[in-house]
Protein backbone atom coordinates (compact mmCIF):
# COMPACT_ATOMS: atom_id res chain seq x y z
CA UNK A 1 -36.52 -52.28 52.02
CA UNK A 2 -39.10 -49.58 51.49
CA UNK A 3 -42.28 -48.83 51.04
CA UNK A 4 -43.51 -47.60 47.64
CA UNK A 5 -47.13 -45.99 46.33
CA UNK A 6 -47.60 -47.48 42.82
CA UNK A 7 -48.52 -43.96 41.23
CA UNK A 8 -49.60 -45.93 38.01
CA UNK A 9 -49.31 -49.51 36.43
CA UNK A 10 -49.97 -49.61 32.57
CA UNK A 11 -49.90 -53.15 30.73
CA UNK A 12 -48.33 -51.89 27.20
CA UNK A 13 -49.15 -55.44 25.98
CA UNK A 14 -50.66 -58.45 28.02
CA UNK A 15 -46.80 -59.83 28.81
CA UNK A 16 -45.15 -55.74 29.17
CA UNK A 17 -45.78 -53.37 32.39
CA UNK A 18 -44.37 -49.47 32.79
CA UNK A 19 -44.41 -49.23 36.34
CA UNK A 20 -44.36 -46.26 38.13
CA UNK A 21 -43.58 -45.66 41.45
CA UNK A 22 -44.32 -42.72 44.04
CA UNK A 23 -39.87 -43.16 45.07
CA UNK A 24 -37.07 -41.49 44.02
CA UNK A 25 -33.41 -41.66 45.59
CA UNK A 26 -30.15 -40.86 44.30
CA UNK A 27 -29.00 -43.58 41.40
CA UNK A 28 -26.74 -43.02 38.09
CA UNK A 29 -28.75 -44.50 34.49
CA UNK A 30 -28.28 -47.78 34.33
CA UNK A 31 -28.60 -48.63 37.66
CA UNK A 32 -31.47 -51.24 38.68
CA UNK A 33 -33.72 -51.77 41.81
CA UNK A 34 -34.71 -54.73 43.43
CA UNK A 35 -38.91 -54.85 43.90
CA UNK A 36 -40.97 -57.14 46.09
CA UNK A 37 -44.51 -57.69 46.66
CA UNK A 38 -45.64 -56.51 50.60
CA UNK A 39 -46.78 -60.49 51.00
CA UNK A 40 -43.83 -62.25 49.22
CA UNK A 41 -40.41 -63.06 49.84
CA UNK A 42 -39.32 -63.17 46.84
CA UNK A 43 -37.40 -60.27 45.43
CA UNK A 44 -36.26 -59.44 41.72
CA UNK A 45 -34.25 -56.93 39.67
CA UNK A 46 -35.53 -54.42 37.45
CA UNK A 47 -33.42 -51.58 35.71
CA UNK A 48 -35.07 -48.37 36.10
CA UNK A 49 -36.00 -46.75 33.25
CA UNK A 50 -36.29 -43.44 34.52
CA UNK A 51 -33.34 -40.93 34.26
CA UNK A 52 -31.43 -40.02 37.70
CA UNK A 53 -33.44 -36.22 37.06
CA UNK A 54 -36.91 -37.40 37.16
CA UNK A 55 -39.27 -37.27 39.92
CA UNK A 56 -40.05 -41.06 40.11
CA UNK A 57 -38.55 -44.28 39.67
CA UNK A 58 -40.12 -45.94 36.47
CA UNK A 59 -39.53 -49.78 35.05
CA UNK A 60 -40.38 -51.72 32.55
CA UNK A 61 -41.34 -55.19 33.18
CA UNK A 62 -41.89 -58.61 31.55
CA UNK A 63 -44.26 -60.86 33.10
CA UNK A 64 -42.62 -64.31 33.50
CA UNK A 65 -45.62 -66.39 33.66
CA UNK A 66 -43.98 -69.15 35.43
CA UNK A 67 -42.21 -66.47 38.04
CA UNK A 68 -43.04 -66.02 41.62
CA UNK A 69 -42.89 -61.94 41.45
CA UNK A 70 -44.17 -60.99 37.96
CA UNK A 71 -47.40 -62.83 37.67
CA UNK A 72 -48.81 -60.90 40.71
CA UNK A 73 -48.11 -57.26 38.89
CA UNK A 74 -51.65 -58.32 37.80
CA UNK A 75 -53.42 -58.31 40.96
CA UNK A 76 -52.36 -54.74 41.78
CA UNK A 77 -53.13 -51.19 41.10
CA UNK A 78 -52.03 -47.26 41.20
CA UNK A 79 -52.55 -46.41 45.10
CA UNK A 80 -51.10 -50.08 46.11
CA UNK A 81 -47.81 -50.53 47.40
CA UNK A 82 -44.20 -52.47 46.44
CA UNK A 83 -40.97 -52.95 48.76
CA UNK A 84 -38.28 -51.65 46.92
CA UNK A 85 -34.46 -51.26 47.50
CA UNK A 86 -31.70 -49.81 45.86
CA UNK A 87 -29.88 -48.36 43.81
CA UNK A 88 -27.50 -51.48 42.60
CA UNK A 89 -24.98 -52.04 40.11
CA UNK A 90 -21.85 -51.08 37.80
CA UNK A 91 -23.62 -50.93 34.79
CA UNK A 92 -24.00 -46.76 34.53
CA UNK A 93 -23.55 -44.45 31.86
CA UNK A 94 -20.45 -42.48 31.83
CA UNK A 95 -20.68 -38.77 30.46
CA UNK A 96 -18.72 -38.85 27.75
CA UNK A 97 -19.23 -36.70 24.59
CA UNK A 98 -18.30 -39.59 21.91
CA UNK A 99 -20.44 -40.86 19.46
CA UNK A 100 -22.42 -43.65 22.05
CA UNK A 101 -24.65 -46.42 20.45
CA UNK A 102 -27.66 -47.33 23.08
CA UNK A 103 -29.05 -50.85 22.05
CA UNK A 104 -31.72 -52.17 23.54
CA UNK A 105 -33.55 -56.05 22.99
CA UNK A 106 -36.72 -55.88 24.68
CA UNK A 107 -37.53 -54.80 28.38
CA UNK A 108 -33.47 -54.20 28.19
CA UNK A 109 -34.74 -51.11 26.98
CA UNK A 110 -34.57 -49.58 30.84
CA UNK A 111 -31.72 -48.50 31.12
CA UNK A 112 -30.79 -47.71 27.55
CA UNK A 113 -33.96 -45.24 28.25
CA UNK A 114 -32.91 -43.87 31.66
CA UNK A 115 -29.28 -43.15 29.75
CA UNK A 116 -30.76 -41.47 26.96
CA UNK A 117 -33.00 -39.23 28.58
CA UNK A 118 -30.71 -38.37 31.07
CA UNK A 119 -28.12 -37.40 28.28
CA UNK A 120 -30.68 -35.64 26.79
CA UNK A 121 -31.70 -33.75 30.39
CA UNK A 122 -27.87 -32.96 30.77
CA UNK A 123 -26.63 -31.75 27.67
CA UNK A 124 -23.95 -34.79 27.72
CA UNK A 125 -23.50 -34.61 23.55
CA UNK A 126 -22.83 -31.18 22.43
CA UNK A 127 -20.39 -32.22 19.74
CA UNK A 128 -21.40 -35.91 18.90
CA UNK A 129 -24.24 -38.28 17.88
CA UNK A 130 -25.74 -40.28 19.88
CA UNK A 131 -27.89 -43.24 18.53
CA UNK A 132 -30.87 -45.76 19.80
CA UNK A 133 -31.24 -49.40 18.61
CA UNK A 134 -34.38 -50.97 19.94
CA UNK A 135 -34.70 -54.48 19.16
CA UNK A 136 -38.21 -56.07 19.76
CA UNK A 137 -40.43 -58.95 18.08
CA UNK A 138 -43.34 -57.65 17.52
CA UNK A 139 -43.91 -53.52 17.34
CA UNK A 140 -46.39 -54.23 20.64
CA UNK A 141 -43.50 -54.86 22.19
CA UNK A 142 -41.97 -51.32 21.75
CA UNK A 143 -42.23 -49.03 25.29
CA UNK A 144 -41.74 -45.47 25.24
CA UNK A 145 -41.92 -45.95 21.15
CA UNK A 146 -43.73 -42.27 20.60
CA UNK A 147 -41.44 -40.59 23.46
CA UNK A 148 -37.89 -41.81 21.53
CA UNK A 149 -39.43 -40.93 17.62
CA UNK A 150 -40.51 -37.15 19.27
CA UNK A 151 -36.83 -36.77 20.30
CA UNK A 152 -35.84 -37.97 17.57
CA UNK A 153 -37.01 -35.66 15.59
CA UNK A 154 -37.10 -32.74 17.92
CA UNK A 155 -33.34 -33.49 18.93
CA UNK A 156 -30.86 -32.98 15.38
CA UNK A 157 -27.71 -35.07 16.95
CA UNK A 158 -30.66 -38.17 18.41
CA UNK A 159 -30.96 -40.74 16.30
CA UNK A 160 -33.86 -43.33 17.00
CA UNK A 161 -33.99 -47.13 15.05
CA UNK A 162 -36.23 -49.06 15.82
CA UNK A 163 -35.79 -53.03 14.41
CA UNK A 164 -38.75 -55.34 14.52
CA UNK A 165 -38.05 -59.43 14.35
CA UNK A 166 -41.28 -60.43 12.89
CA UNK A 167 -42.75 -57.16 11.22
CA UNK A 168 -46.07 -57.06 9.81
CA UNK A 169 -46.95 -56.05 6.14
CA UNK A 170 -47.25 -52.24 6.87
CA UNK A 171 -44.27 -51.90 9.23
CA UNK A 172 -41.55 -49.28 6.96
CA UNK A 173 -39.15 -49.74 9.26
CA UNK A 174 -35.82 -52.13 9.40
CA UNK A 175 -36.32 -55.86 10.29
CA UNK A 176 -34.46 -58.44 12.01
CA UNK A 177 -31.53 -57.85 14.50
CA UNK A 178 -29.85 -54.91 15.37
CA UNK A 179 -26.69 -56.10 13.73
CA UNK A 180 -27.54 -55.05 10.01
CA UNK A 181 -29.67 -52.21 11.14
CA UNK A 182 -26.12 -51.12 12.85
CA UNK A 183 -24.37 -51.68 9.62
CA UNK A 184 -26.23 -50.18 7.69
CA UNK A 185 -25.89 -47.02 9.48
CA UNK A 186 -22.17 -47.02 9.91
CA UNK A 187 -20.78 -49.69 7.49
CA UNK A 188 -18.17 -51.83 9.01
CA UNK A 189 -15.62 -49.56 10.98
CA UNK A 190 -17.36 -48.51 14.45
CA UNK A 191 -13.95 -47.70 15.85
CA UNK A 192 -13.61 -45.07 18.16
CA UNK A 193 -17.22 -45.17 19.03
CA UNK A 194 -18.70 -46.56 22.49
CA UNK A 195 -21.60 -48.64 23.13
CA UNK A 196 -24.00 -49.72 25.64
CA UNK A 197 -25.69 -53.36 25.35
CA UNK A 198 -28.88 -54.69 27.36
CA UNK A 199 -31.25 -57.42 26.76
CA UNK A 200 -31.46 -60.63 27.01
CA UNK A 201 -27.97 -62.79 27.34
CA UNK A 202 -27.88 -64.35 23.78
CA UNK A 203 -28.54 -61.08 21.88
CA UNK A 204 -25.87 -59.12 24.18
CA UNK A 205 -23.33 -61.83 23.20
CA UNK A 206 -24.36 -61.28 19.46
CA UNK A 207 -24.10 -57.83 19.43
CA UNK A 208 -20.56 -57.43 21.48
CA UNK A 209 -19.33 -60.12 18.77
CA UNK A 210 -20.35 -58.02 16.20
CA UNK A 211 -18.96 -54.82 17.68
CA UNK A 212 -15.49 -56.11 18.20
CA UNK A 213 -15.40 -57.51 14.57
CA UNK A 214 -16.33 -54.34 13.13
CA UNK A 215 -13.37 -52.54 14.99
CA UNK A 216 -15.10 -50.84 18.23
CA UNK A 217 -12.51 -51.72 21.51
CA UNK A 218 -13.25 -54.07 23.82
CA UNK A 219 -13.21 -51.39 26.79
CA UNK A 220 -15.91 -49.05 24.97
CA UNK A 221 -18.70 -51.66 25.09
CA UNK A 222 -20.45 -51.60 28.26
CA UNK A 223 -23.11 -54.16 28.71
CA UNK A 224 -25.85 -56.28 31.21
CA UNK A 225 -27.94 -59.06 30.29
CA UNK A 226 -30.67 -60.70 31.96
């Protein structure tokens, strides 16, 4: 493994870190990484959520209080230092120009952000939509929340949505799961349209369900679950 500078650690709630590290290698979006703490031995996954055109490799992590890596993002700061390794996985964006839904449940956002931006970066949709569901609890839960609703309205063919579980009284937004935010958007046929699923296992499961039973093919829905 190497060594990485933390070039900043950020808590966006107590339980939610964006991590940034002073490393960047060759990777395609949706790739992950697997991190470890210079005194551990333990090593875990995290998606990057940077796009393969940035300068640095940037996560966003959950703390698992009862984990043996997460917990310890506390103790550190920007100047310390992480093992990291990688690029792994199949789970990548391909660069097609099709109408592409990007969902997101939580920190699953990763690599739905490191796709997105690096779509965005590239030019991928010239001649199709391309859309973001981000699926969280409670809006403290959102990452990158003001980046994606700047592109959203700065890009015409972007389209953010962001769905909120348990909304408070002033949130205008939609509410629940992604499902009937999806539906609402496209009614029931999504055929002929491709997807990309992350979060964790029982809302990737939901959503593929849904997918397929509103008409979009098996082979066009590309997911990973944690």
């Amino acid at each position: 493994m190497d060594r990485a500078k933390i070039l900043s650690l950020e808590f966006i709630n107590p339980r939610l870190v964006y991590l940034v590290l002073d490393y960047k290698k060759d990777f395609k979006a949706g790739q992950f990484a697997m991190l470890k703490h210079l005194d551990g031995t333990v090593k875990r996954a995290f998606s990057i959520a940077s796009s393969p055109l940035d300068e640095h490799w940037e996560f966003i992590i959950r703390i698992n209080e009862g984990g043996k890596f997460t917990p310890g993002l506390r103790n550190l700061k920007a100047g310390d230092e992480l093992e990291v390794a990688g690029p792994y996985g199949h789970f990548t964006f391909q660069e097609e120009d099709r109408e592409t839904l990007f969902i997101g449940g939580g920190a699953g956002i990763s690599p739905m952000r490191s796709m997105v931006r690096y779509a965005h970066q590239k030019g991928i949709f010239r001649n199709s939509d391309y859309w973001l569901f981000y699926g969280v609890n409670v809006p403290e839960d959102f990452a990158f929340f003001d980046e994606f609703t700047a592109m959203d309205r700065q890009v015409d063919n972007f389209h953010f949505v962001p769905v909120v579980l348990e909304p408070p009284a002033d949130w205008k937004g939609d509410t629940g799961f992604v499902m009937p935010a999806i539906e609402k958007r496209f009614g029931k046929d999504l055929s002929g349209k491709v997807a990309y699923i992350c979060g964790p296992p029982p809302m990737v499961k939901a959503v593929r369900e849904f997918l397929e039973e509103h008409g979009m093919a098996k082979e066009d829905i590309r997911f990973e679950q944690w």
